[in-house]
Protein backbone atom coordinates (compact mmCIF):
# COMPACT_ATOMS: atom_id res chain seq x y z
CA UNK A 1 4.52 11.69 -48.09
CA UNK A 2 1.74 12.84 -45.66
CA UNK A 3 2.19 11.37 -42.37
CA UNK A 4 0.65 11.81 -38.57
CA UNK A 5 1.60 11.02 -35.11
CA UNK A 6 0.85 8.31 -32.99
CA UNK A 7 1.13 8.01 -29.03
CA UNK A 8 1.31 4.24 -27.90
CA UNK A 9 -0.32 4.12 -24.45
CA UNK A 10 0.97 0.75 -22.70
CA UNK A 11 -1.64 -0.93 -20.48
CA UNK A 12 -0.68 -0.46 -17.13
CA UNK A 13 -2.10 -0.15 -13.40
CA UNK A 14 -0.47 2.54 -11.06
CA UNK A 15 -1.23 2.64 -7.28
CA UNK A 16 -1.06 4.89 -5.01
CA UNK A 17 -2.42 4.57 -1.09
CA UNK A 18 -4.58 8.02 0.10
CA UNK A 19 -5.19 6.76 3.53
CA UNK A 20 -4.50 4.76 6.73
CA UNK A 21 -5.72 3.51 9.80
CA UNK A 22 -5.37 1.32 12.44
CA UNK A 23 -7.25 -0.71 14.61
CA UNK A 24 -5.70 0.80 17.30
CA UNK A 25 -3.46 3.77 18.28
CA UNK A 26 -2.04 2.79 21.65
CA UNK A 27 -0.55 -0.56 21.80
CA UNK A 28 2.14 -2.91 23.43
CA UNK A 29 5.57 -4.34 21.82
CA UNK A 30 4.41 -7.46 20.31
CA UNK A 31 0.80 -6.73 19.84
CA UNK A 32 -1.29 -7.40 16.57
CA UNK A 33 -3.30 -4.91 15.28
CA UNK A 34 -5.30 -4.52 11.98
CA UNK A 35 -3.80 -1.89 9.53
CA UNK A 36 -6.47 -0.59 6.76
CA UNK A 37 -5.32 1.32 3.81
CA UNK A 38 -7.28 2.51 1.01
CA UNK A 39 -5.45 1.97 -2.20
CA UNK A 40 -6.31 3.89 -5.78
CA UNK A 41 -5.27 2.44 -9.10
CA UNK A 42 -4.84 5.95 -11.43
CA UNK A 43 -3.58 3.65 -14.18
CA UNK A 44 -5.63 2.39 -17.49
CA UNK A 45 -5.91 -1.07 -16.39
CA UNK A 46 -6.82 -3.17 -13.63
CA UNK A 47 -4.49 -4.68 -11.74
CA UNK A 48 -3.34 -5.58 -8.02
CA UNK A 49 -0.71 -3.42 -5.80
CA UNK A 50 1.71 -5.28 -3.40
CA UNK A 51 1.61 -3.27 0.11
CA UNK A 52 4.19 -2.53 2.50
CA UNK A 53 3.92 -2.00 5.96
CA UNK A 54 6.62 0.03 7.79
CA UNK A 55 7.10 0.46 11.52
CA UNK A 56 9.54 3.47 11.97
CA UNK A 57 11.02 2.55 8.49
CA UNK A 58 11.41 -0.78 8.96
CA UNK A 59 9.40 -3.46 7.20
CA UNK A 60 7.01 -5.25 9.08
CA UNK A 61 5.37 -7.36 6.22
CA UNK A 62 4.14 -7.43 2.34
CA UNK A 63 0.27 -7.52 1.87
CA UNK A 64 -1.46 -7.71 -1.93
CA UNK A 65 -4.59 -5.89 -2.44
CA UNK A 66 -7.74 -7.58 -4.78
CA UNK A 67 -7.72 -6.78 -7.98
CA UNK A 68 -8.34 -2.80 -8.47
CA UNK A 69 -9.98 -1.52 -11.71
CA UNK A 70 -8.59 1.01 -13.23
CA UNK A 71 -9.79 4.37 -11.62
CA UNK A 72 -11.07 3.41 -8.50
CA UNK A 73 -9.98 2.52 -5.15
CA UNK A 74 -10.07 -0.06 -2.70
CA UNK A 75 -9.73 -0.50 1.25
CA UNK A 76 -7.86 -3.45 2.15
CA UNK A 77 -6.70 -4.57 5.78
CA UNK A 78 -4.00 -7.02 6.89
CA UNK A 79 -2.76 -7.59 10.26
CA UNK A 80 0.64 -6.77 11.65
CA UNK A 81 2.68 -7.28 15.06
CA UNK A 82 4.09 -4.93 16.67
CA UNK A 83 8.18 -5.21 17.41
CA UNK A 84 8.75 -6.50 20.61
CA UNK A 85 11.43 -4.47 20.59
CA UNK A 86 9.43 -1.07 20.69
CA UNK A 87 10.35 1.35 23.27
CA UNK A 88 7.72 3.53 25.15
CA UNK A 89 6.75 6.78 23.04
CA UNK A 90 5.52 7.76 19.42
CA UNK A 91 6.33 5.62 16.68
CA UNK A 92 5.07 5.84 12.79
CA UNK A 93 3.24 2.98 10.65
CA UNK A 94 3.17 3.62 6.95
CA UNK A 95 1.50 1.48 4.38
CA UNK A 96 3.18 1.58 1.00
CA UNK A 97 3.40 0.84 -2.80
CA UNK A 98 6.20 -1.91 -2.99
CA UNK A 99 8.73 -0.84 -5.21
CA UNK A 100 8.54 -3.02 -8.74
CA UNK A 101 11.69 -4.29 -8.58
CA UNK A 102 11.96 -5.72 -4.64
């Protein structure tokens, strides 16, 4: 019996974020600032990434983005405070892909 091979391709929207920036790059513990991160979908469907801000590693909030379509990219911004807890020197932010299962 002659057969043939199929791939099944599940729908399904994949982010990734390419860049950052912040409002500002000197502030004080317990300042707001506006984060902006640009955030590509490489899946085959549209769909909307949940965002994670990090402030040396530590969460400092959840953000979603609009909805994406597959392919391209979009910049979205949220506000975040700065720990009042910070000590004087350098410190990292990092905007993230939530994991799926959180």
């Amino acid at each position: 019996m002659p057969c043939v091979t199929l791939t099944v391709q599940v729908p399904k929207a994949v982010f990734s974020v390419t860049n950052v920036s912040v409002s500002k790059t000197t502030v004080a513990p317990g300042e707001s600032i506006s984060v902006t991160a640009t955030v590509k979908n490489t899946g085959n469907i549209e769909g909307v990434a949940t965002l994670v801000v990090t402030f040396d590693g530590n969460p400092l909030g959840m953000f979603a983005s609009p909805v994406i379509a597959a392919g391209a990219s979009a910049n979205v911004t949220t506000t975040v405070t700065i720990p009042a807890s910070a000590t004087a020197g350098s410190h990292s932010l990092c905007v993230e892909v939530a994991p799926t299962e959180i």
